[in-house]
Protein backbone atom coordinates (compact mmCIF):
# COMPACT_ATOMS: atom_id res chain seq x y z
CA UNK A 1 0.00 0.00 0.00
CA UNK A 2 1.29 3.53 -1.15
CA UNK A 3 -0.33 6.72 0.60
CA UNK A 4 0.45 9.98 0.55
CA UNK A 5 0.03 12.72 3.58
CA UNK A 6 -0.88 16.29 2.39
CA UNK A 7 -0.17 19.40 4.68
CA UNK A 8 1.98 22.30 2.84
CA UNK A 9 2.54 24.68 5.57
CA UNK A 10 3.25 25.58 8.66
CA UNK A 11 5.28 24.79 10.82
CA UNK A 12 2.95 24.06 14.08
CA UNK A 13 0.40 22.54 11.29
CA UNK A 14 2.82 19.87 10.23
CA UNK A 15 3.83 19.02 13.33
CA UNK A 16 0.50 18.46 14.64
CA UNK A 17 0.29 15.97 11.73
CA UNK A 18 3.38 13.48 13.11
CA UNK A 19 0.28 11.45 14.50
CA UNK A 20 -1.00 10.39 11.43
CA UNK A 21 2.25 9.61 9.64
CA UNK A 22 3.74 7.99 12.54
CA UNK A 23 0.29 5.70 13.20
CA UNK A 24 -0.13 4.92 9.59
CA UNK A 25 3.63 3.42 9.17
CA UNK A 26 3.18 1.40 12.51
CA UNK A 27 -0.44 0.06 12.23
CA UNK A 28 -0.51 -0.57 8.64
CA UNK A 29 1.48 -3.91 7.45
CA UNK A 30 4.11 -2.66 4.49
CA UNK A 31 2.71 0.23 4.08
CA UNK A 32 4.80 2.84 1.93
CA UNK A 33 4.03 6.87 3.55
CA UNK A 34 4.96 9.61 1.43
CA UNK A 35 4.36 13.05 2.82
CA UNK A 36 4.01 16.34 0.53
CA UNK A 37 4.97 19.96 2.00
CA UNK A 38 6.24 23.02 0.65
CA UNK A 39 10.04 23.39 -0.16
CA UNK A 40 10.31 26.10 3.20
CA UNK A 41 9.17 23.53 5.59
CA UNK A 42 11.36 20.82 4.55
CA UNK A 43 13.35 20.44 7.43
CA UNK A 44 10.30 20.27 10.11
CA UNK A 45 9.60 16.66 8.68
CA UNK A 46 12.88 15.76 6.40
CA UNK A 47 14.39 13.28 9.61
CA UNK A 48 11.36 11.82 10.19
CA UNK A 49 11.93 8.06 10.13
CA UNK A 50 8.29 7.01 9.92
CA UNK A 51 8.50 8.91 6.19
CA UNK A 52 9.27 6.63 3.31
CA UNK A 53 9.74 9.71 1.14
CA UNK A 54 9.27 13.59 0.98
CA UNK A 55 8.00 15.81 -2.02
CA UNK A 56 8.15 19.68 -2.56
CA UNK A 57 6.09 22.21 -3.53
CA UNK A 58 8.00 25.22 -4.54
CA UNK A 59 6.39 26.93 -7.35
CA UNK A 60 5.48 24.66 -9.61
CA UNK A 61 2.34 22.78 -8.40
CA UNK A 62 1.82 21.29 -12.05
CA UNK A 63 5.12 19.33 -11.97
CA UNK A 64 4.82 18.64 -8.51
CA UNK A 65 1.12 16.71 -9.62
CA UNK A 66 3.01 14.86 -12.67
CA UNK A 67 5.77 13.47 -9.97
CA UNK A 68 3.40 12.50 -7.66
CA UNK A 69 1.64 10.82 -10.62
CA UNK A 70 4.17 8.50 -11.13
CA UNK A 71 4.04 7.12 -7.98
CA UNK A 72 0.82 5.44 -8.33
CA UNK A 73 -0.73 6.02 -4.59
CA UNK A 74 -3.49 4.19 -3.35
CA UNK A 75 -4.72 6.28 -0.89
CA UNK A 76 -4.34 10.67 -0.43
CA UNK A 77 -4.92 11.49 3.05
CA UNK A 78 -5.24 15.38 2.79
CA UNK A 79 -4.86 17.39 5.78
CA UNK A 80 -4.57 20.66 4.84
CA UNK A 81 -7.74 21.15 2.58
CA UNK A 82 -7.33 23.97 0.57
CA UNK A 83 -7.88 24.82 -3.33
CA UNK A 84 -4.37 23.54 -4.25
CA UNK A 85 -4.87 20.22 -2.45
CA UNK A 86 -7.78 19.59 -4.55
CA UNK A 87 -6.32 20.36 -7.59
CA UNK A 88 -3.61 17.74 -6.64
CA UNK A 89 -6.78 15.43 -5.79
CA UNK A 90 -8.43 15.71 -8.54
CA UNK A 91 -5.18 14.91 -10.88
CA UNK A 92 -4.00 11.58 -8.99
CA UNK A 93 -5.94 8.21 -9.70
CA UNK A 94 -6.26 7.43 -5.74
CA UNK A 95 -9.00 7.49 -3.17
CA UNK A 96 -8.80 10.47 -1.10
CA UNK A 97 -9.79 11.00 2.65
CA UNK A 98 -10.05 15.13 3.69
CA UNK A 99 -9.47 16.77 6.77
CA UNK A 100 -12.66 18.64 7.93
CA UNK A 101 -11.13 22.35 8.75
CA UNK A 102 -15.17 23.31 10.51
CA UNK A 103 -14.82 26.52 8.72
CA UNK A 104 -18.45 27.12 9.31
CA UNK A 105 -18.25 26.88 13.20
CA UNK A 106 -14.33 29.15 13.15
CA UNK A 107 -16.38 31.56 11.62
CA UNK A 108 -19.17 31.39 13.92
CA UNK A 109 -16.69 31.38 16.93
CA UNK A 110 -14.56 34.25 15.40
CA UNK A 111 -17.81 36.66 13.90
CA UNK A 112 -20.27 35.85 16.90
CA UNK A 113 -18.80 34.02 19.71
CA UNK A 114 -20.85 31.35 19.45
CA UNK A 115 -18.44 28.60 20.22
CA UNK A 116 -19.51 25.05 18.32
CA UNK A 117 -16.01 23.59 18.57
CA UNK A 118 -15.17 20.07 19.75
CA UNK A 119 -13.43 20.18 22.75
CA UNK A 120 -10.52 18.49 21.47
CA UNK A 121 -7.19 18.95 19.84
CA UNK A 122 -7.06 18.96 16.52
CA UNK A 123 -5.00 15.83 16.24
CA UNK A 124 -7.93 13.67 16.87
CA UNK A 125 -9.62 15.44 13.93
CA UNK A 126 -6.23 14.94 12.13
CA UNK A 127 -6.32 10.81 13.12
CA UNK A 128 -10.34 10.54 12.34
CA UNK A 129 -9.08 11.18 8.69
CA UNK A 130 -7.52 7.93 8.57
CA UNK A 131 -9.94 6.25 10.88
CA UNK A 132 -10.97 4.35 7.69
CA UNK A 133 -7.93 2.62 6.63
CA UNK A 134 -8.23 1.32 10.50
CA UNK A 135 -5.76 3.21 12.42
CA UNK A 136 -6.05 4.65 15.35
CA UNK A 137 -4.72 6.79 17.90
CA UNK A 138 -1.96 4.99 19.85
CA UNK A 139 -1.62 8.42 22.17
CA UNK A 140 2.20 8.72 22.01
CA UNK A 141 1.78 12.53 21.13
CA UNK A 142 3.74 14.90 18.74
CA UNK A 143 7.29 13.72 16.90
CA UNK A 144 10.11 16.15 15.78
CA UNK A 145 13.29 14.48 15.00
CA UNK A 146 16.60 16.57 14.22
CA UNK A 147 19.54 15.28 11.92
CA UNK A 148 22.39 14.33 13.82
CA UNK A 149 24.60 17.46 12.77
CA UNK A 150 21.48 19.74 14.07
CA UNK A 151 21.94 18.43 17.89
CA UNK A 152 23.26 21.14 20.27
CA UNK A 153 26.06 21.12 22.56
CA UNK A 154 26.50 22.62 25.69
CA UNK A 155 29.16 25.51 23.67
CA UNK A 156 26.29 26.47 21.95
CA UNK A 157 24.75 28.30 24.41
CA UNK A 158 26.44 30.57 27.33
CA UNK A 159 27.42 29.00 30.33
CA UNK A 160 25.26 31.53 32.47
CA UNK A 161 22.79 28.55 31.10
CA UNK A 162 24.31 25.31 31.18
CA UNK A 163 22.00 24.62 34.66
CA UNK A 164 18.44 25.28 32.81
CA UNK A 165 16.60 28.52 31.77
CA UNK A 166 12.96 29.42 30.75
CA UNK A 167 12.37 29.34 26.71
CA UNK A 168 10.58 32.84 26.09
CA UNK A 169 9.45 31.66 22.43
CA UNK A 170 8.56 35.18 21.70
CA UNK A 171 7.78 34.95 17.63
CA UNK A 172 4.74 34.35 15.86
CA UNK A 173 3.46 34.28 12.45
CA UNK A 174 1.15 37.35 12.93
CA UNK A 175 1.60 40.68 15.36
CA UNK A 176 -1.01 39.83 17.17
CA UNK A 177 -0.17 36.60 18.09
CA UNK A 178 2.23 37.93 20.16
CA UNK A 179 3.24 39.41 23.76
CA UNK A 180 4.38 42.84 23.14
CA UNK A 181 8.00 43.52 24.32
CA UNK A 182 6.85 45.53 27.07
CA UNK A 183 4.83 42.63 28.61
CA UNK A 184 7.88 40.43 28.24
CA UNK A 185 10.12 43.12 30.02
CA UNK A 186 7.85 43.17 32.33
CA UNK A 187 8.15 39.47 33.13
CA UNK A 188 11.85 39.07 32.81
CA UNK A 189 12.18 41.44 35.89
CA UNK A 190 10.01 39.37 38.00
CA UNK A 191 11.84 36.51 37.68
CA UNK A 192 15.23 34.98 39.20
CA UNK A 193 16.26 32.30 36.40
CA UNK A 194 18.41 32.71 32.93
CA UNK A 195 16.22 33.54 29.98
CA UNK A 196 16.38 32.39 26.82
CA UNK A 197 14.49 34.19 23.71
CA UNK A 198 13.49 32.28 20.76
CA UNK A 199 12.55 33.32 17.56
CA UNK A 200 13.45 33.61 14.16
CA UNK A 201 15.57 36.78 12.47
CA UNK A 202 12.56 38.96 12.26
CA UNK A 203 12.05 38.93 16.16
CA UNK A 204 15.92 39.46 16.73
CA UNK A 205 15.34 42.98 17.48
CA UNK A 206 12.64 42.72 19.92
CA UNK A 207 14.98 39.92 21.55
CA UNK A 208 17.79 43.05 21.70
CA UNK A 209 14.93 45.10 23.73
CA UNK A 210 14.28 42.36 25.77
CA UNK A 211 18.02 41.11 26.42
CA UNK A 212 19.15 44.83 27.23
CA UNK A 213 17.34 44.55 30.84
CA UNK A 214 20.05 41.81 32.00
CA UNK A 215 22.35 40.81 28.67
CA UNK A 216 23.76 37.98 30.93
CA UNK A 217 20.80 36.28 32.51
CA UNK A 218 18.64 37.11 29.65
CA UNK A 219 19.91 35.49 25.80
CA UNK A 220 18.55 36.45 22.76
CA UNK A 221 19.11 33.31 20.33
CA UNK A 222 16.80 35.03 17.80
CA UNK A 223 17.60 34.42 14.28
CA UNK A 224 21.11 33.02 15.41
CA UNK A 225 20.01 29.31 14.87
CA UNK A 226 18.37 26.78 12.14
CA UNK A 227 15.03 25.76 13.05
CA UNK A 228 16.06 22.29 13.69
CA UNK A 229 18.71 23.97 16.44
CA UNK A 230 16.07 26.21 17.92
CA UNK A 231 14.30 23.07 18.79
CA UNK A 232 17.51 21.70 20.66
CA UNK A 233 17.44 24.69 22.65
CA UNK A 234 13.40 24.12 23.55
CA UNK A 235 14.73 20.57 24.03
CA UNK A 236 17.36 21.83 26.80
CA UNK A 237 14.81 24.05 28.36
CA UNK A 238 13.19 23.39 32.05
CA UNK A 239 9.84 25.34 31.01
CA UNK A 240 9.21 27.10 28.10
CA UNK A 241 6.52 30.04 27.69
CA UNK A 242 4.98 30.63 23.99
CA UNK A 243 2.66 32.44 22.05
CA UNK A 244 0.35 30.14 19.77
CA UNK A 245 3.09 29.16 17.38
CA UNK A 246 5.39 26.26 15.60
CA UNK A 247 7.81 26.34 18.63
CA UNK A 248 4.94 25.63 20.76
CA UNK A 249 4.02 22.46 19.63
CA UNK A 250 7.88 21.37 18.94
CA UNK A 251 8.08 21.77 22.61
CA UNK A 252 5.27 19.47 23.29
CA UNK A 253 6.54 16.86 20.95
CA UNK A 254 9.75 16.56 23.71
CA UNK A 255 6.87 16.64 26.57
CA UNK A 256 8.06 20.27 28.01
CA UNK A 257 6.09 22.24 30.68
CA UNK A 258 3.89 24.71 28.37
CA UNK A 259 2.73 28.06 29.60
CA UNK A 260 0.78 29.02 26.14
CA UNK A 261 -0.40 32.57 25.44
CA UNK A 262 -3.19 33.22 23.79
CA UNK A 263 -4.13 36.84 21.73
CA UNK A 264 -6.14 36.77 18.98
CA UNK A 265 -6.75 33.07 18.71
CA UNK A 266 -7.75 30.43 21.22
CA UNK A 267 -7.54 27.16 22.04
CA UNK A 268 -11.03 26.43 21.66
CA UNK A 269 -10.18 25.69 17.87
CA UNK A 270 -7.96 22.69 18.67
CA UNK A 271 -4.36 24.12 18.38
CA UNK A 272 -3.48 24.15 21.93
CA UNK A 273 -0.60 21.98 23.29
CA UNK A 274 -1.01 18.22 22.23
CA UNK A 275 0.51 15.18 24.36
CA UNK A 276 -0.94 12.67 23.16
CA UNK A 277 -3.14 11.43 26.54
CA UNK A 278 -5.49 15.20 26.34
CA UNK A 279 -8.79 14.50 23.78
CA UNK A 280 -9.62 17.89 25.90
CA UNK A 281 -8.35 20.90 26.89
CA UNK A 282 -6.65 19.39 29.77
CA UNK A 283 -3.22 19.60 29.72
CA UNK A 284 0.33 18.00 31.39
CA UNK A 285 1.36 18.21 34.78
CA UNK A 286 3.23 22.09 34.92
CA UNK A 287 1.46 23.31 32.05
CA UNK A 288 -1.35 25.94 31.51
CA UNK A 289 -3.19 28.39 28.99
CA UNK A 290 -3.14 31.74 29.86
CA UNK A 291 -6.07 34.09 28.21
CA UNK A 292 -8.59 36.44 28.89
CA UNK A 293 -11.80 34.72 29.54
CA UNK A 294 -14.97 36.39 28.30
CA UNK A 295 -13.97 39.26 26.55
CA UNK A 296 -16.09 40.46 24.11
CA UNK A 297 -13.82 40.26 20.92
CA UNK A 298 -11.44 37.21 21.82
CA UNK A 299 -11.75 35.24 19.52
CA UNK A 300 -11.57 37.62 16.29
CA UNK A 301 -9.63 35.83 14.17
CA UNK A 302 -8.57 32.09 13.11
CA UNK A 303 -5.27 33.42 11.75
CA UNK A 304 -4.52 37.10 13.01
CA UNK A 305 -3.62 40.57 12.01
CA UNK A 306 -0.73 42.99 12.01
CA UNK A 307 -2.38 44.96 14.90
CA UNK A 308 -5.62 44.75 16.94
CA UNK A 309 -8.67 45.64 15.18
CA UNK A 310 -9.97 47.37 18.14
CA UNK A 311 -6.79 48.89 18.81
CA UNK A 312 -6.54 48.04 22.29
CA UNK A 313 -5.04 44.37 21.92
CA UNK A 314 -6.18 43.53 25.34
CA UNK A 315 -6.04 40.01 24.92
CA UNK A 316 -2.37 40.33 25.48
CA UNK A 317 -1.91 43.31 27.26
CA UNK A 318 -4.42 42.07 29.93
CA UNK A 319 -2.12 38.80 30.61
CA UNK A 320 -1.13 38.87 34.33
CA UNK A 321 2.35 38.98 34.24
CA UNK A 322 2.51 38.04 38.17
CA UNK A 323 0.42 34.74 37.33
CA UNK A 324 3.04 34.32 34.88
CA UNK A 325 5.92 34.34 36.58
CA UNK A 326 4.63 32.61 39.75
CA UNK A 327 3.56 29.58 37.76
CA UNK A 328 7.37 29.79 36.12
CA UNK A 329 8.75 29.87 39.62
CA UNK A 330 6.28 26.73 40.78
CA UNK A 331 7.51 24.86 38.22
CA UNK A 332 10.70 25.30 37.75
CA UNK A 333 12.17 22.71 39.04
């Protein structure tokens, strides 16, 4: 049996896939799993070992479907569900199982607050997809695997660090995914233990901001490692604190203590921290969501903006920084 996983971007999505791909390879006898992204998110899945073989999207989605047709799948298990996924359905001779996105009830949760979600992490939704070929959810969580020459060493990072720090994954694909500096200031003086920002180069002056306050307790590793090293330092880290982004769920696929924050999406449409055992919003032992409960325009968006539509982005700026850094301190150790 040939099959072939579809999800193009990003990189929390795909990782929040690993399920599938790692359930189909070890419930289904000789099965073949090929898995299709695009060319920028290679390296979140290239290492997997439960992935017979990986194919790109770049720019050419025609060629792309005239590889892919060569391969001669039997099944197309497509999780992203989009107009470009089914194109590439409709062009492959195979029988195709689709995601459900519930764009109906986002919309209804985002536009009217009217909240028709399951109460359950996406990955279940991900695993019903396959549910027909007869696998099932063996509840061994998220995967990330990094190449061998990706692994950190202790010389990577400073030695003010060597005993632990917080991860302060303070990126995200939209602005108002994410604490603003001031609120992450704010936090780094009220607590004791090395810091360590993560992010890619676009957040690497924010992490200067940040770092300025204490440049030895507090380092900025933003845009200074790959993604597959930034994931060795959430690997190395005791707790790790993060907006609703990829890092995020890399750091549940090592098990990490989680303090998610939540702005302008929520966790009521399935993309909170996934461990495998948590069909609900419950999560591990150390780890919480922090948002603003009832107020009146959280959720407004599935994705997110540049700025707040309101213009008073008090879904972050509301965030009790004190809660914050006494759950840090609780769980430290």
């Amino acid at each position: 049996m040939k099959v072939l996983v579809v999800r193009f971007s990003s990189i929390g999505d795909i990782v929040l896939t690993t399920p599938v791909v790692r359930c189909l390879k070890k419930q289904l006898p000789d099965v073949e799993v090929h898995y299709v992204t695009k060319k920028s998110f290679r390296d979140v899945v290239a290492s997997n070992p439960y992935i017979d073989k990986l194919h790109l999207l770049e720019n050419d989605l025609h060629g792309l479907i005239e590889e892919l047709k060569k391969e001669k799948f039997d099944y197309i298990i497509d999780l992203h569900n989009n107009l470009r996924t089914k194109r590439l359905k409709r062009n492959l001779d195979a029988k195709a199982y689709t995601f459900d996105k519930l764009n109906l009830r986002k919309w209804l949760l985002v536009n009217f607050k009217v909240n028709l979600m399951p109460d359950e992490s996406i990955v279940e939704r991900y695993l019903e997809t396959v549910k027909p070929l007869g696998v099932k959810n063996d509840g061994l969580g998220l995967d990330y695997f990094t190449p061998k020459e990706a692994e950190l060493q202790n010389f990577d990072v400073p030695m003010s660090h060597w005993a632990g720090y917080v991860g302060c994954v303070i990126g995200g694909s939209y602005n108002t995914k994410k604490l603003p500096v001031d609120k992450w200031v704010e936090f780094c003086n009220k607590v004791p233990y090395p810091i360590m920002l993560l992010g890619g180069p676009e957040d690497k002056a924010d992490g200067d901001f940040i770092a300025q306050l204490d440049p030895i307790r507090i380092y900025n590793s933003c845009g200074k490692f790959s993604l597959n090293e930034s994931a060795g330092l959430v690997e190395k880290s005791r707790i790790i604190i993060s907006n609703d982004t990829g890092l995020m769920h890399i750091a549940a696929s090592y098990g990490k203590k989680i303090i998610s924050l939540w702005g302008n999406t929520s966790p009521d449409m399935g993309m909170f921290p996934y461990f495998g055992l948590n069909n609900v919003k419950n999560v591990m032992d150390g780890s919480h969501m922090l948002e603003i409960p009832r107020l009146y325009c959280h959720p407004c968006s599935k994705l997110g903006y540049n700025e707040c539509p309101e213009g008073h982005f008090k879904c972050m700026n509301l965030l009790d920084m004190n809660l914050l850094a006494e759950l840090v301190k609780k769980n430290w150790n």
